[in-house]
C-alpha atoms as a PDB file:
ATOM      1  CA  UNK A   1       0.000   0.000   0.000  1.00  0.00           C
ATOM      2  CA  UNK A   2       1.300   3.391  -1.044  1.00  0.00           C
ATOM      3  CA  UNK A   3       1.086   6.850  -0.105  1.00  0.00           C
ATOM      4  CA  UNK A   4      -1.289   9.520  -2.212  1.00  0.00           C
ATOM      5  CA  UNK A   5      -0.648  13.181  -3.196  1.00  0.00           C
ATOM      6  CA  UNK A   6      -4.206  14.031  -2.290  1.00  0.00           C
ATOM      7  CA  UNK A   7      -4.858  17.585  -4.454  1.00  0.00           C
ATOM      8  CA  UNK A   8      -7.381  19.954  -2.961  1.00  0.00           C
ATOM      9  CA  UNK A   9      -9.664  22.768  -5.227  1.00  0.00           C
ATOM     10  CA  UNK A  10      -6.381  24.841  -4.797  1.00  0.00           C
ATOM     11  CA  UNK A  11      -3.698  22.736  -6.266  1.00  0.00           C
ATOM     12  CA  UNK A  12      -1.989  22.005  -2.906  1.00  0.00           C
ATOM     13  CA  UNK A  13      -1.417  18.596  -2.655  1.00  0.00           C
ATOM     14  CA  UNK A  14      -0.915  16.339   0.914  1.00  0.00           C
ATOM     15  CA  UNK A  15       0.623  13.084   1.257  1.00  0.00           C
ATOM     16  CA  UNK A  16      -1.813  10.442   2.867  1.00  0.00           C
ATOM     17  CA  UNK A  17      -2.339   6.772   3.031  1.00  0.00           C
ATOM     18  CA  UNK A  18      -5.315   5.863   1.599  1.00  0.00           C
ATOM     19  CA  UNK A  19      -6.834   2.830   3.471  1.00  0.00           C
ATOM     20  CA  UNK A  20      -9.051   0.081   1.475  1.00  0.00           C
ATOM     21  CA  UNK A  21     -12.457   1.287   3.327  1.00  0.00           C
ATOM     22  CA  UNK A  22     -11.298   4.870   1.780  1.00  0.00           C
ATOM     23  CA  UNK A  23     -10.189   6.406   4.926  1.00  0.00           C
ATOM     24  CA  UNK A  24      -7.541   8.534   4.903  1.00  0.00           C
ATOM     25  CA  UNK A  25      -4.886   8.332   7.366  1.00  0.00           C
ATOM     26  CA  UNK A  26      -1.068  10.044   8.022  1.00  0.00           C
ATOM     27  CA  UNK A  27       2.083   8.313   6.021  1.00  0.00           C
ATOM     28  CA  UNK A  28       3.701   7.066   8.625  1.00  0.00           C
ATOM     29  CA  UNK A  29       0.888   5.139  10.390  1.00  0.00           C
ATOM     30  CA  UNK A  30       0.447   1.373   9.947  1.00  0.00           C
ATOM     31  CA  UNK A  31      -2.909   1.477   7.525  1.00  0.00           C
ATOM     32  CA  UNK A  32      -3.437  -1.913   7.940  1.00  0.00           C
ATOM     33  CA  UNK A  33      -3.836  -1.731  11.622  1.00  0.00           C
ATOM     34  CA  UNK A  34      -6.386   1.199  10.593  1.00  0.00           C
ATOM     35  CA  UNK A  35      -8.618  -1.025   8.131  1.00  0.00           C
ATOM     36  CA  UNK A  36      -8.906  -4.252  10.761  1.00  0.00           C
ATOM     37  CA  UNK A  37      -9.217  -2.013  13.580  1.00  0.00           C
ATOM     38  CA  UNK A  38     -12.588  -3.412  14.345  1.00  0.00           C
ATOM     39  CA  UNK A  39     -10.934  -7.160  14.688  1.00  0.00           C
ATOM     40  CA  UNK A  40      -8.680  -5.823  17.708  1.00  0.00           C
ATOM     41  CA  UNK A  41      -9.072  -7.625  21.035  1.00  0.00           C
ATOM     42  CA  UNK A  42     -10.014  -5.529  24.403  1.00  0.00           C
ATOM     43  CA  UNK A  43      -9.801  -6.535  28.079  1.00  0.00           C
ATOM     44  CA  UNK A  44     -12.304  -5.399  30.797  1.00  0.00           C
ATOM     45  CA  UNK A  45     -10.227  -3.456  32.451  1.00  0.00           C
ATOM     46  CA  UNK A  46      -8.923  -1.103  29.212  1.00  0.00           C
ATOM     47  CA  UNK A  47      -9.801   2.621  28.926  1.00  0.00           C
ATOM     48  CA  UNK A  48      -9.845   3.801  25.568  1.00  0.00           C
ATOM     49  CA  UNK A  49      -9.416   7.742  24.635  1.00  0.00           C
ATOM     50  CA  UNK A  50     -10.768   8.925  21.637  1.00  0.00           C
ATOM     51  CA  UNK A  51     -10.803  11.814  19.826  1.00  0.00           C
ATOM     52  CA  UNK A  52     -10.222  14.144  16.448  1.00  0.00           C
ATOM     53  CA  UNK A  53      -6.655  14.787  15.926  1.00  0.00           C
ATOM     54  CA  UNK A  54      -5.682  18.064  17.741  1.00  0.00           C
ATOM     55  CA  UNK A  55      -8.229  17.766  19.987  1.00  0.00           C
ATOM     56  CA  UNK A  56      -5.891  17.418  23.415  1.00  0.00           C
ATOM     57  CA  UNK A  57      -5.359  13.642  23.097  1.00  0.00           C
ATOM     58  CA  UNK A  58      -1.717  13.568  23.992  1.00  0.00           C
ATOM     59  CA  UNK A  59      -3.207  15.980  27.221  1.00  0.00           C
ATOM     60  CA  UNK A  60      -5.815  13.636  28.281  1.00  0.00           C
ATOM     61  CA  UNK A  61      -3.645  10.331  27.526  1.00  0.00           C
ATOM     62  CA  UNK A  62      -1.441  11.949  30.203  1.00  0.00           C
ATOM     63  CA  UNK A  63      -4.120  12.736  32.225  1.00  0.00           C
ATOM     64  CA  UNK A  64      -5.212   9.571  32.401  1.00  0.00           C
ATOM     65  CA  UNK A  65      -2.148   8.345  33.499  1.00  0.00           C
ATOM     66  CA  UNK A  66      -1.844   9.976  36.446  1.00  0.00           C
ATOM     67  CA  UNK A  67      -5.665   9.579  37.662  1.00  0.00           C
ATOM     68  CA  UNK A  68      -5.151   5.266  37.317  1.00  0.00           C
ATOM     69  CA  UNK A  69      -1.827   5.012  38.432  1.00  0.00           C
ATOM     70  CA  UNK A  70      -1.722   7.341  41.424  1.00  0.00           C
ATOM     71  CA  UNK A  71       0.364  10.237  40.210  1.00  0.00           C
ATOM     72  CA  UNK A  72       4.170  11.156  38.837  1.00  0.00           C
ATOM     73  CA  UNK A  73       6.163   8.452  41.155  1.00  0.00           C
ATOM     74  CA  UNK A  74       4.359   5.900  39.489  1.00  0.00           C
ATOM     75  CA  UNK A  75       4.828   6.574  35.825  1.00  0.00           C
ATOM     76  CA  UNK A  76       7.211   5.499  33.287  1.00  0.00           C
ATOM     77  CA  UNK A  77       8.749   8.223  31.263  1.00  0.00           C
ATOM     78  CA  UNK A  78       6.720   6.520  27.737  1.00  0.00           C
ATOM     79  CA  UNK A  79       4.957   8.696  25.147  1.00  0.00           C
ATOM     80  CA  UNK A  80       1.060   7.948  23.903  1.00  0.00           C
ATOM     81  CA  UNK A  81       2.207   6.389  20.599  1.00  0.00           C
ATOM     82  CA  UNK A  82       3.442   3.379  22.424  1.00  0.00           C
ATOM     83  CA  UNK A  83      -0.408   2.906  23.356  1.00  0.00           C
ATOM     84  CA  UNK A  84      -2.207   4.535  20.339  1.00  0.00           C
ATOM     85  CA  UNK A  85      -3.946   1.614  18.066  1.00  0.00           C
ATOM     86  CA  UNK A  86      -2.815   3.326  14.344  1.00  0.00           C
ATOM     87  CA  UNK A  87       0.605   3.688  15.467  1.00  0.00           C
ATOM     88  CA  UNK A  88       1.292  -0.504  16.428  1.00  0.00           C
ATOM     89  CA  UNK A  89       0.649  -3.847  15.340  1.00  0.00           C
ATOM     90  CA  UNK A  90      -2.217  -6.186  17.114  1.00  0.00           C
ATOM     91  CA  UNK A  91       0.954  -8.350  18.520  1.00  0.00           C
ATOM     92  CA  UNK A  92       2.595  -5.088  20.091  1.00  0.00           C
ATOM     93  CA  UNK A  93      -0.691  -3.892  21.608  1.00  0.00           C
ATOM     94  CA  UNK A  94      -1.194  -7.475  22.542  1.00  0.00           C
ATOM     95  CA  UNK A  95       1.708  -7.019  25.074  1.00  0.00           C
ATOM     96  CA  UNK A  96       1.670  -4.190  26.807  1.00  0.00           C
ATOM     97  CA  UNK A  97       0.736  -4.932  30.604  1.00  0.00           C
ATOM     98  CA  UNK A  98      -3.052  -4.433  31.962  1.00  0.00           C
ATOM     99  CA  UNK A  99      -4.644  -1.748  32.608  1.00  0.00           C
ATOM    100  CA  UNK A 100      -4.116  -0.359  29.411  1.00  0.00           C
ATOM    101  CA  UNK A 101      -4.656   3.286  28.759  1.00  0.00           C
ATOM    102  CA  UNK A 102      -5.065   2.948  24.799  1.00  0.00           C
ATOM    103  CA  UNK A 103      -6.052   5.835  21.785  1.00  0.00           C
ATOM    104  CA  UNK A 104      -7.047   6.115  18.516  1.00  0.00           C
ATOM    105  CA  UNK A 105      -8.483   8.601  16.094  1.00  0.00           C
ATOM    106  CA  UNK A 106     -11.021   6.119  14.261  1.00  0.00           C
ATOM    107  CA  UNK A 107     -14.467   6.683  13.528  1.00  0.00           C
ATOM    108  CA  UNK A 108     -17.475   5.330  15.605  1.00  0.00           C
ATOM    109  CA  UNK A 109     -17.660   2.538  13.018  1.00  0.00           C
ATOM    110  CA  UNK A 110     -14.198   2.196  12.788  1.00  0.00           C
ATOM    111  CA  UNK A 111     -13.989   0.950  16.808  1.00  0.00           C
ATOM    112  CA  UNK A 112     -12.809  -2.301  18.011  1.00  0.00           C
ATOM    113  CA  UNK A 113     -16.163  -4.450  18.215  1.00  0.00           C
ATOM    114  CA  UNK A 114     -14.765  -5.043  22.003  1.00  0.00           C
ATOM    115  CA  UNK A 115     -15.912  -1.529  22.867  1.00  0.00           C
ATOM    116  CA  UNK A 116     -19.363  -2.710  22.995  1.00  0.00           C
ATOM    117  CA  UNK A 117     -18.426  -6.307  24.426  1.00  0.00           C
ATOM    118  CA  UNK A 118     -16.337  -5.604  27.006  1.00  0.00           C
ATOM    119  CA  UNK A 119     -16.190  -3.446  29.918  1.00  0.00           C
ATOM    120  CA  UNK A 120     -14.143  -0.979  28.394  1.00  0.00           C
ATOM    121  CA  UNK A 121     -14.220   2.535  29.349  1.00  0.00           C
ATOM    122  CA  UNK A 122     -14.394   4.784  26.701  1.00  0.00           C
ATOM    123  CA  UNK A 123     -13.407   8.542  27.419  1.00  0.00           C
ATOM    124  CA  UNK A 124     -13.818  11.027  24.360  1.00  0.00           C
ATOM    125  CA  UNK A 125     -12.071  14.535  23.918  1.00  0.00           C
ATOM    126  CA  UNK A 126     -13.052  17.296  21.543  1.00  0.00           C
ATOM    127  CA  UNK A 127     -12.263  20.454  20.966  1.00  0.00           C
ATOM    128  CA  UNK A 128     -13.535  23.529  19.419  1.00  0.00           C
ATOM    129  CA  UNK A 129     -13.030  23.691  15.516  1.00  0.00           C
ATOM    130  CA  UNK A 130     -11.323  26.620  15.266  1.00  0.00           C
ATOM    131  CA  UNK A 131      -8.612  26.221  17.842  1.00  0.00           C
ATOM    132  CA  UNK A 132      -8.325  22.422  16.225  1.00  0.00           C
ATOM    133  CA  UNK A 133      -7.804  23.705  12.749  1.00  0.00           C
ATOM    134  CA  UNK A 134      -5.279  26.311  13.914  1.00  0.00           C
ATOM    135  CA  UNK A 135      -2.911  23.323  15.595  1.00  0.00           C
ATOM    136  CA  UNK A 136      -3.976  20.949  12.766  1.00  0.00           C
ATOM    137  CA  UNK A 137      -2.786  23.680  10.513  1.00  0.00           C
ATOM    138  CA  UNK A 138       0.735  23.370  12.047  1.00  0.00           C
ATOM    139  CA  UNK A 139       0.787  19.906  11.693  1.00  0.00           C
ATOM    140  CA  UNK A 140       0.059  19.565   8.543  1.00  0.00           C
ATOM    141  CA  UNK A 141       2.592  22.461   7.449  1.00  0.00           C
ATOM    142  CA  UNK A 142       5.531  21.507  10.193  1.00  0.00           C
ATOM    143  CA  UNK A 143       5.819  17.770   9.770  1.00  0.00           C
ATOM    144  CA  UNK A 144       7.868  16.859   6.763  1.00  0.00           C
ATOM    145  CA  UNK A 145       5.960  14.035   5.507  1.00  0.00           C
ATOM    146  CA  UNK A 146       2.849  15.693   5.013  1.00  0.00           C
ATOM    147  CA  UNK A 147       4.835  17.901   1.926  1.00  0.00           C
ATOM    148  CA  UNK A 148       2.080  20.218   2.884  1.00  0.00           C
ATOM    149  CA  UNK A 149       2.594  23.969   2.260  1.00  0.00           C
ATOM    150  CA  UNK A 150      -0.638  26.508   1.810  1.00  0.00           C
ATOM    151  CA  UNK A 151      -2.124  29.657   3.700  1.00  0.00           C
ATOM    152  CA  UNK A 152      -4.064  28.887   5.915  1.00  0.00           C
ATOM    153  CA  UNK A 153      -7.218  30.100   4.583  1.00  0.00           C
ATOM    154  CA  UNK A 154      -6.437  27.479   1.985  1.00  0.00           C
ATOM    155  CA  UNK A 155      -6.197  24.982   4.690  1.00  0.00           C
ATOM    156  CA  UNK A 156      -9.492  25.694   6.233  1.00  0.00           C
ATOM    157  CA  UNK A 157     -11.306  24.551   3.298  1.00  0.00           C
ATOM    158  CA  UNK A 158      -9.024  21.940   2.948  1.00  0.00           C
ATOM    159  CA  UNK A 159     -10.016  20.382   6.428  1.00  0.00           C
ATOM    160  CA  UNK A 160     -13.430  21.486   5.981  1.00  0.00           C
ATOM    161  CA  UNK A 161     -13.994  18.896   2.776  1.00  0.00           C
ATOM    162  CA  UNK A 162     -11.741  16.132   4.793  1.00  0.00           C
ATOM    163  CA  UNK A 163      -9.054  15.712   2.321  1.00  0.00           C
ATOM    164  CA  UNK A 164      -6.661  15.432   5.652  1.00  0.00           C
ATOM    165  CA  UNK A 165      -5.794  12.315   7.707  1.00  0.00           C
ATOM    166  CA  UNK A 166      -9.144  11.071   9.724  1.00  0.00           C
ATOM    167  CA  UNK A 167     -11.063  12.811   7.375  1.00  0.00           C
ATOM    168  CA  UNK A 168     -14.131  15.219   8.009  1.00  0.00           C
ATOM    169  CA  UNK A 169     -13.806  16.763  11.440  1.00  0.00           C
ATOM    170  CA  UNK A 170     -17.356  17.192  10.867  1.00  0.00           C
ATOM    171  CA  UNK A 171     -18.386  13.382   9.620  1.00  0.00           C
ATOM    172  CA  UNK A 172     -16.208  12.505  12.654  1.00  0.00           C
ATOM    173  CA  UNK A 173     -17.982  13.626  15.343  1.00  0.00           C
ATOM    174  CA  UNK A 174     -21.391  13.500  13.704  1.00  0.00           C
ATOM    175  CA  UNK A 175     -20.852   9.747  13.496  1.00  0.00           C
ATOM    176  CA  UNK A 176     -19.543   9.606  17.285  1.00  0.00           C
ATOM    177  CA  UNK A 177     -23.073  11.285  18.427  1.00  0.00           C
ATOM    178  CA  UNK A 178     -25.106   8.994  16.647  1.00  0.00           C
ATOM    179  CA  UNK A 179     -22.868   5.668  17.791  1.00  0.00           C
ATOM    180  CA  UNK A 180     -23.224   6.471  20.962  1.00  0.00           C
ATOM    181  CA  UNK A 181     -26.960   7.636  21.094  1.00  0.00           C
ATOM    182  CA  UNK A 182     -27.172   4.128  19.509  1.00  0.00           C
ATOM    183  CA  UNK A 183     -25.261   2.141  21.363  1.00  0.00           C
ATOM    184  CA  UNK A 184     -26.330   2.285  25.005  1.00  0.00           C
ATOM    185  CA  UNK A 185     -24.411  -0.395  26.118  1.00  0.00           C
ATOM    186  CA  UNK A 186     -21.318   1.658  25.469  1.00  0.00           C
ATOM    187  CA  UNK A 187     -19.760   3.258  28.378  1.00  0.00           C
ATOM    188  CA  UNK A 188     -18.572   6.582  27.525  1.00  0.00           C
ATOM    189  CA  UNK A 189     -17.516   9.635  29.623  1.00  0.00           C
ATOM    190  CA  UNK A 190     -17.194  13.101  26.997  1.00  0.00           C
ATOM    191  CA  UNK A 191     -14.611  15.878  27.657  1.00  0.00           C
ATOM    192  CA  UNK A 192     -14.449  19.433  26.475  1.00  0.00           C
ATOM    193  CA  UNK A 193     -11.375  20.665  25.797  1.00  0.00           C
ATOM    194  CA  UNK A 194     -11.958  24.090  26.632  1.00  0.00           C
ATOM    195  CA  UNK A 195     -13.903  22.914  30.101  1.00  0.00           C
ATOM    196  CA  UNK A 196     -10.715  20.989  30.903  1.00  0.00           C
ATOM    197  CA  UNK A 197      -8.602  24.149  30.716  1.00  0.00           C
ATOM    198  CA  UNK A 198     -11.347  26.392  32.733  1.00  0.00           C
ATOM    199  CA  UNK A 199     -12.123  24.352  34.944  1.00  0.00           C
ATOM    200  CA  UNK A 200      -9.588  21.157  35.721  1.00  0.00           C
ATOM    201  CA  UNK A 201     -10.270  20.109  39.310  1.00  0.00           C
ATOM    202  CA  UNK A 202     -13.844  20.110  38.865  1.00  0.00           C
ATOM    203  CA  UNK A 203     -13.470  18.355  35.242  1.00  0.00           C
ATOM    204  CA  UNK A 204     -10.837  15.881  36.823  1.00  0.00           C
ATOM    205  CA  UNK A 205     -13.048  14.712  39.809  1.00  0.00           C
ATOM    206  CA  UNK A 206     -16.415  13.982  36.851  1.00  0.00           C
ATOM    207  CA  UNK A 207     -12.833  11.612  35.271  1.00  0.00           C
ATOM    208  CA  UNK A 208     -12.202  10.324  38.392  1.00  0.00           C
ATOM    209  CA  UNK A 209     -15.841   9.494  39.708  1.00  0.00           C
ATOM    210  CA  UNK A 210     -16.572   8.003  35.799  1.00  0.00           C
ATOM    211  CA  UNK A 211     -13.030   5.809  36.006  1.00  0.00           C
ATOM    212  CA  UNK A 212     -13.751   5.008  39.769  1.00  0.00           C
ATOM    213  CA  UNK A 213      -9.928   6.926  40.781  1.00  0.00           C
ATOM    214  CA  UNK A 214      -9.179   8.791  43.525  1.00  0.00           C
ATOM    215  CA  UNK A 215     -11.694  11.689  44.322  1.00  0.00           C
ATOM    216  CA  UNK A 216      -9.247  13.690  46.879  1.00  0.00           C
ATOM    217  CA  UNK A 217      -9.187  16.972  46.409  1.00  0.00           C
ATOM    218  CA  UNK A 218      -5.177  17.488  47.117  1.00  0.00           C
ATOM    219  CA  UNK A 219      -4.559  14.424  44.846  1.00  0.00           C
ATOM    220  CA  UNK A 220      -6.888  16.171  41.854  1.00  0.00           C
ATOM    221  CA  UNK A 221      -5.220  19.431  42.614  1.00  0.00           C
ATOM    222  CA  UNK A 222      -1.671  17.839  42.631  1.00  0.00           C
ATOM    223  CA  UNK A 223      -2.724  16.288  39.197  1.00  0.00           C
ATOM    224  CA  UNK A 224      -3.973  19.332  37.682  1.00  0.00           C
ATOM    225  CA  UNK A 225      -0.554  21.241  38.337  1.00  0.00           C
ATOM    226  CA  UNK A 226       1.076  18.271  36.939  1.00  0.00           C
ATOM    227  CA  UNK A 227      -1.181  18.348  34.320  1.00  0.00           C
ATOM    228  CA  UNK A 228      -1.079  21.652  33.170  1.00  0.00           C
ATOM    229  CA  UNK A 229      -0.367  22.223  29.735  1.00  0.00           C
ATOM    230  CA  UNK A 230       2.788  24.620  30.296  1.00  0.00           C
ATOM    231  CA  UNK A 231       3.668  21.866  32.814  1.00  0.00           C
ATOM    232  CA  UNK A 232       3.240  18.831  30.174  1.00  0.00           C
ATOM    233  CA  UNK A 233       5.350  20.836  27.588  1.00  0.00           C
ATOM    234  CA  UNK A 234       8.114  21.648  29.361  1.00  0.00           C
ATOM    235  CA  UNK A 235       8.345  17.673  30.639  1.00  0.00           C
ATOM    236  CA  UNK A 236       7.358  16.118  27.125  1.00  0.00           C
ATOM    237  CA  UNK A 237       9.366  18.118  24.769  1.00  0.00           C
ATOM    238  CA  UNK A 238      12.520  16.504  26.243  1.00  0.00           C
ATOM    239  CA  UNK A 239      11.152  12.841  25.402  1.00  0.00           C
ATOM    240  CA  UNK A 240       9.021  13.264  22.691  1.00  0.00           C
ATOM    241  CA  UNK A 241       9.620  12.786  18.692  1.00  0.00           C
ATOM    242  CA  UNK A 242       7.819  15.160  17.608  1.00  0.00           C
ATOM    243  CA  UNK A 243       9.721  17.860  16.793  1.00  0.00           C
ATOM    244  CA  UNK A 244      10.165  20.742  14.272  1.00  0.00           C
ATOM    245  CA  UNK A 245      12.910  21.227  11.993  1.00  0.00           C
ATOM    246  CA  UNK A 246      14.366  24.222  14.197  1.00  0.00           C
ATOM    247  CA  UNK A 247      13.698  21.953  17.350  1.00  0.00           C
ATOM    248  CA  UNK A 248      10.370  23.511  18.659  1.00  0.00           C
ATOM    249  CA  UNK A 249       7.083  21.486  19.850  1.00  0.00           C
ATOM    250  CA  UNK A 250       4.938  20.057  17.322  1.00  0.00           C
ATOM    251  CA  UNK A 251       2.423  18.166  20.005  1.00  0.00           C
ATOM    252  CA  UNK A 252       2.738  20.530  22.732  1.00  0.00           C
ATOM    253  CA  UNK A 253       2.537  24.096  20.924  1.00  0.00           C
ATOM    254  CA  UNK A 254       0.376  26.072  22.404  1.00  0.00           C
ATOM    255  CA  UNK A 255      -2.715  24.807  24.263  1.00  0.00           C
ATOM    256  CA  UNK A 256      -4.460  27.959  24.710  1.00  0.00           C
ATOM    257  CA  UNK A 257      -8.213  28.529  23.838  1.00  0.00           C
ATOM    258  CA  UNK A 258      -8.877  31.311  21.479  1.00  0.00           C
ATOM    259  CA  UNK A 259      -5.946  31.899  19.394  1.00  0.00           C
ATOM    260  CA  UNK A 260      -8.013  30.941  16.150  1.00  0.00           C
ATOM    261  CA  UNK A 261      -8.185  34.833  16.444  1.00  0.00           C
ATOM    262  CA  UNK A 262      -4.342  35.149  15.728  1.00  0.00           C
ATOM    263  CA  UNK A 263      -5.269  32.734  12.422  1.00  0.00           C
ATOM    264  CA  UNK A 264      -8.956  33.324  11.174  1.00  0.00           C
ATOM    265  CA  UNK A 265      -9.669  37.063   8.688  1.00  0.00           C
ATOM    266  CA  UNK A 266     -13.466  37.901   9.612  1.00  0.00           C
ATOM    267  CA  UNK A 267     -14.271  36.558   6.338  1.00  0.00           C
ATOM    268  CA  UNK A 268     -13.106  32.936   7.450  1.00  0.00           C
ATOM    269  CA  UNK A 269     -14.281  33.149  10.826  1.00  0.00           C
ATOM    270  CA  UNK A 270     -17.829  33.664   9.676  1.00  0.00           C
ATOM    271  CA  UNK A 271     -17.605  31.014   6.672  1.00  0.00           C
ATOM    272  CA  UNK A 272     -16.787  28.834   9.411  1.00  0.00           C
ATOM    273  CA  UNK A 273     -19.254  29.436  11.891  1.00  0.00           C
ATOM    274  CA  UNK A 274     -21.970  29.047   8.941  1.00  0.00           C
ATOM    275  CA  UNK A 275     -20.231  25.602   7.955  1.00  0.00           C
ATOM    276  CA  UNK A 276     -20.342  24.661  12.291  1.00  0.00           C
ATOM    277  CA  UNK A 277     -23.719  25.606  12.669  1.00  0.00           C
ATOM    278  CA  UNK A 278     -25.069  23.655   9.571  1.00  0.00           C
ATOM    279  CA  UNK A 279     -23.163  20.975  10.405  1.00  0.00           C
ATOM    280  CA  UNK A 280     -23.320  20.350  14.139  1.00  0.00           C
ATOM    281  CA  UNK A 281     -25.335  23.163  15.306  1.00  0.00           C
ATOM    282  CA  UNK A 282     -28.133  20.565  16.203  1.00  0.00           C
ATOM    283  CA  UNK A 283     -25.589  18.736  18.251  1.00  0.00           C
ATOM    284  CA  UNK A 284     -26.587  17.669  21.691  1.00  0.00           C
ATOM    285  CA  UNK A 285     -23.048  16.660  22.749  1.00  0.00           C
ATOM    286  CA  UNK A 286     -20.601  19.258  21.251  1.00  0.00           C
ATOM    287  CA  UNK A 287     -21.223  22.835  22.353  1.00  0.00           C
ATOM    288  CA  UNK A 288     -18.032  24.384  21.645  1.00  0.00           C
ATOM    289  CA  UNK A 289     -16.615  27.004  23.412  1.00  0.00           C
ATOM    290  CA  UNK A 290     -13.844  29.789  21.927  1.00  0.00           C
ATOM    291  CA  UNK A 291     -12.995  31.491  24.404  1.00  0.00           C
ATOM    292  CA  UNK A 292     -13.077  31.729  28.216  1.00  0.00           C
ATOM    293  CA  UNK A 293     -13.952  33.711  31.052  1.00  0.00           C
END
């Protein structure tokens, strides 16, 4: 299976696996861990995050961590790859030790069938579109194998019609809201992105009462400093991959809620909002926030 340059309306092209079920997904995942997601065995005692790219996954994987195992003492210096489905075989997920703290950026109907077997815990992050298309944007245009280079305005309309890896933001989530309004078997806790940042103590005790964790106060508070995204990306930048060409933080750039504003003209901020409100403004899961108090 090769890689695609996938042209958009404005000649810019992006290189992208395309998977046999038409997904597209980023060149240097293993696609055919993507296709036969569905066939990939769970335990009981697995949590699996889920989100959008750029919606605070690496955050929340973290997160996570510290909530199960007890805090920083306790925790191997390992990045989220190691546990993210698209980025390992069945064999290597196969042997990493229980409980696992897995990821994955798949669609609804893209899921192992375990989620809905199994007592799996399911905990789903998203994001505001905006902010997401502003760090997506930097992806796309900072990591070399994309060969990826457009304004952003450009880009917006790129992501908008899903010629990126994962595909429609849009289709994404709108197939998440009606799995799990179909599936009530499925035990799923949802996470704003923006509420995280406001409001992490509060956010991280609804985590911890939903993964049955510690509900101390000093232990949430001592996780939320540990936690906190300046925190995470002065720790992870020394251990990660995922770096620039000039060195600088791919994964842990910014964080912050609202600097779409830095990004968006008028004239793309309200093209988006119209494309938003069409598309998910009858959502009864996503309200997005962008910007806070």
């Amino acid at each position: 299976m090769s890689t695609e340059l996938m042209e958009d309306e404005f000649g810019a092209t992006m290189e992208l696996f395309r998977c046999p079920n038409g997904r597209l997904v980023a060149p240097d995942l293993v696609p055919d861990v993507v296709y036969n997601m569905t066939k990939l065995s769970l335990r009981d005692d697995d949590i699996m995050l889920c989100s959008y790219s750029k919606s605070g996954c690496h955050w929340l994987w973290e997160v996570l961590r510290y909530l199960k195992f007890g805090g920083m003492n306790n925790l191997e210096n390992v990045d989220k790859e190691a546990y993210m489905v698209e980025y390992n075989t069945f064999e290597r997920l196969e042997q990493l030790k229980s409980p696992r703290i897995l990821n994955n950026h798949g669609f609804f109907e893209d899921q192992p069938s375990d989620l809905l077997k199994k007592n799996v815990k399911v905990v789903f992050v998203y994001r505001n579109i905006k902010d997401l298309a502003v760090s997506y944007y930097h992806h796309h245009t900072r990591f070399q194998e994309y060969k990826y280079n457009d304004s952003f305005t450009h880009y917006i309309r790129r992501l908008v019609s899903g010629l990126v890896d994962n595909g429609s933001v849009f289709e994404y989530l709108q197939g998440w809201e009606e799995g799990i309004r179909t599936s009530p078997g499925l035990s799923v806790h949802i996470v704003s992105y923006e509420d995280m940042k406001e409001n992490p103590v509060a956010e991280l005790r609804r985590l911890s009462e939903y993964l049955g964790t510690s509900t101390d106060i000093q232990f949430l508070e001592n996780v939320a400093k540990a936690t906190d995204f300046e925190a995470m990306q002065t720790r992870k930048v020394t251990s990660t991959l995922f770096l620039d060409q000039e060195g600088k933080p791919i994964m842990y750039r910014k964080g912050q809620v609202g600097d779409w504003k830095n990004y968006f003209t008028i004239a793309d901020s309200e093209w988006m909002d119209e494309v938003i409100d069409r598309e998910l403004g009858h959502s009864k899961l996503f309200k997005f926030k962008y910007s806070l108090n």
